[in-house]
Protein backbone atom coordinates (compact mmCIF):
# COMPACT_ATOMS: atom_id res chain seq x y z
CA UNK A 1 0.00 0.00 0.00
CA UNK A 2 1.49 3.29 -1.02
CA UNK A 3 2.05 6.28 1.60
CA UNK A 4 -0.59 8.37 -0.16
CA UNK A 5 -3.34 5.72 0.90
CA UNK A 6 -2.28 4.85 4.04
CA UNK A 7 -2.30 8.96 4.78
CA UNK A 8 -6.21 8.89 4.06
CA UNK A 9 -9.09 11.12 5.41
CA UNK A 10 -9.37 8.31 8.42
CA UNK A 11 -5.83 9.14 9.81
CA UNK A 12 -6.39 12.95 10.04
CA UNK A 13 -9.49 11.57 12.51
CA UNK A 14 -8.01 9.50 14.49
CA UNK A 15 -8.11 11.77 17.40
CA UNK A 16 -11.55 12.45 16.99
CA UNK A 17 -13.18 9.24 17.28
CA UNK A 18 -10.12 7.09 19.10
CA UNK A 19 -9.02 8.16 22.56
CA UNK A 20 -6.13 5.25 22.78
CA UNK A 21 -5.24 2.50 20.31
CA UNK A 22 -2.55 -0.71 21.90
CA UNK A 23 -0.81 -3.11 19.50
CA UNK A 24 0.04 -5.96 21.23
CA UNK A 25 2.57 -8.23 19.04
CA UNK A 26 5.41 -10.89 19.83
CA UNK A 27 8.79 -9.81 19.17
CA UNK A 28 9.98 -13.40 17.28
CA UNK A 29 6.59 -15.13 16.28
CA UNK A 30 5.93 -14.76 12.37
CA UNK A 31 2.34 -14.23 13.19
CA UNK A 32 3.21 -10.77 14.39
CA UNK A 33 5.12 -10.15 11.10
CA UNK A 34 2.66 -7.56 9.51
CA UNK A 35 2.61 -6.02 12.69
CA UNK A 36 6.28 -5.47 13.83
CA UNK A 37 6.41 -4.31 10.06
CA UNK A 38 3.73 -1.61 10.17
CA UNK A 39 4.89 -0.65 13.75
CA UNK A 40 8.49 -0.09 12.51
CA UNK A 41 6.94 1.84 9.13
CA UNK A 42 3.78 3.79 9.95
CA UNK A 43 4.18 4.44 13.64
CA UNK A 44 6.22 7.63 13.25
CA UNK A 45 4.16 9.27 10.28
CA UNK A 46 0.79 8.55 12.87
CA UNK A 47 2.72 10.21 15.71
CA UNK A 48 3.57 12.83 13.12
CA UNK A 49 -0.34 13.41 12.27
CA UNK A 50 -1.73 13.06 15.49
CA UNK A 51 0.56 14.97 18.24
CA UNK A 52 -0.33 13.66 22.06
CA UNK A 53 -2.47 10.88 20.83
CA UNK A 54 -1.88 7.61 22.83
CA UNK A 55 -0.48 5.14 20.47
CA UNK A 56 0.95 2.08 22.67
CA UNK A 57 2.93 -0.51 21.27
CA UNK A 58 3.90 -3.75 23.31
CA UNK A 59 5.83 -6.57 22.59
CA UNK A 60 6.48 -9.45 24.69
CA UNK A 61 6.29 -13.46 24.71
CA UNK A 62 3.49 -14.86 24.54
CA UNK A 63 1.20 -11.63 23.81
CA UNK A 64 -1.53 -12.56 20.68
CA UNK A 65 -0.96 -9.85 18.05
CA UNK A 66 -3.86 -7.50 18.43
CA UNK A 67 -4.64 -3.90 17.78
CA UNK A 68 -6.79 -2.64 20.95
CA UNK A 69 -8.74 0.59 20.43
CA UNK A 70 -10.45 3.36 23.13
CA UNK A 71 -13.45 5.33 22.67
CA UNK A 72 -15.43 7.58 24.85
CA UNK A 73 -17.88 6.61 27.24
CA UNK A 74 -15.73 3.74 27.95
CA UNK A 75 -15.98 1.46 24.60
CA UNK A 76 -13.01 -1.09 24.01
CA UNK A 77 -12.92 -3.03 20.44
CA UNK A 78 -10.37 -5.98 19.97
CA UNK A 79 -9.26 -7.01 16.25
CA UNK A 80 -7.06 -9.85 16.08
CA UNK A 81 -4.33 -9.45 13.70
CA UNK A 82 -2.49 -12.58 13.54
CA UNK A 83 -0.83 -13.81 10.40
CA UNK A 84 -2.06 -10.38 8.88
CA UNK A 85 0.26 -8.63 6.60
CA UNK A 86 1.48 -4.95 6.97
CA UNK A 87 -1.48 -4.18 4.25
CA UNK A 88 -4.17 -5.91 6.39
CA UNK A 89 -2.78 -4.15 9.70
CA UNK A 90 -3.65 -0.95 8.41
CA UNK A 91 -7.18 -1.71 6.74
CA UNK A 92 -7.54 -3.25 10.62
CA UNK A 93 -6.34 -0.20 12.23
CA UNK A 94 -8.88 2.42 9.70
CA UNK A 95 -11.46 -0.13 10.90
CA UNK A 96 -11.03 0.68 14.68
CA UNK A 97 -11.08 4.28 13.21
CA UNK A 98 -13.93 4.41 11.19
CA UNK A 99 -15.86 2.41 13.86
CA UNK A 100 -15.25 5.09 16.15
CA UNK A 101 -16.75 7.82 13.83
CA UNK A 102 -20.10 5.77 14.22
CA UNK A 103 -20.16 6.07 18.06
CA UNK A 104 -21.63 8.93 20.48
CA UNK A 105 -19.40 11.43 20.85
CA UNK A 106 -18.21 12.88 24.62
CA UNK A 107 -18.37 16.64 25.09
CA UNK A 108 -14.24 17.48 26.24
CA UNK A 109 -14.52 17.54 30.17
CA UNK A 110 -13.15 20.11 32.70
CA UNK A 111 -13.16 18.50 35.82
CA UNK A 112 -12.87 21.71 38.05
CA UNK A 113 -15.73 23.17 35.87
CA UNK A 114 -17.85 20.50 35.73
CA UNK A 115 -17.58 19.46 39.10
CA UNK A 116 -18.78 22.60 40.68
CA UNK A 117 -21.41 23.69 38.38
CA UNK A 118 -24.45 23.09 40.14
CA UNK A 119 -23.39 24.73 43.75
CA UNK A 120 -23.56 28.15 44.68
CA UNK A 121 -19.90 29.78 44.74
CA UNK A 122 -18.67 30.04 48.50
CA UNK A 123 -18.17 33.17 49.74
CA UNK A 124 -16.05 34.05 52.85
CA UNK A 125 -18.22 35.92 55.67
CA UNK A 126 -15.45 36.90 57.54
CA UNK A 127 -17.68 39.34 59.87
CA UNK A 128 -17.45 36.65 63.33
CA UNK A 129 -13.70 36.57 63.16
CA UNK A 130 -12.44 38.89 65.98
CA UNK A 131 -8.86 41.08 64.74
């Protein structure tokens, strides 16, 4: 697949529907081929497009190769990727993407802000204190 593909629409989105994707691949086993290959190729041009996004990638005996993917409201999808080539990585990976586009979206959070909304703001009464 040529660079101009792989950089598609879907990438520029990534951090819009995907809040964290995980490849999880075995650093020997030739069933983690396609995915050691499109770690080592693509993972630097995604990092490129998508600054601060959580991209994980873990290698280790015994893991199954899989690409794990985020979304809001607390949505995990699994694709197995075993014996898949570096071609059929990345149609797996714009999967995960597209998938996400399809799902409700979570308005960005402030946790000071949204955690206080609904009270009255405290105001000192600093009239019983003695000087």
């Amino acid at each position: 697949m040529s660079s101009s593909k792989f950089l598609g629409s879907w990438l520029g989105q990534l951090s819009r529907h995907v809040r964290e994707i995980r490849m999880n691949y075995h650093p020997n086993d030739a069933a983690s081929a396609g995915g050691r290959k499109f770690m080592e190729e693509r993972s630097k041009i995604i990092a490129q497009l998508n600054p601060g996004f959580p991209l994980y990638f873990r290698q280790g005996p015994g893991e199954k190769p899989n690409l794990v993917a985020f979304y809001p409201f607390g949505k995990k999808e699994v694709k197995d990727i075993s014996n898949f080539s570096q071609e059929q990585v990345e149609q797996a990976f714009k999967e995960l993407v597209e998938y996400g586009s399809t799902l409700p979206k979570e308005e960005p959070r402030s946790f000071f802000t949204d955690s206080i909304k609904d009270y009255d703001p405290i105001v000192p009464d600093w009239r019983h204190v003695k000087r």
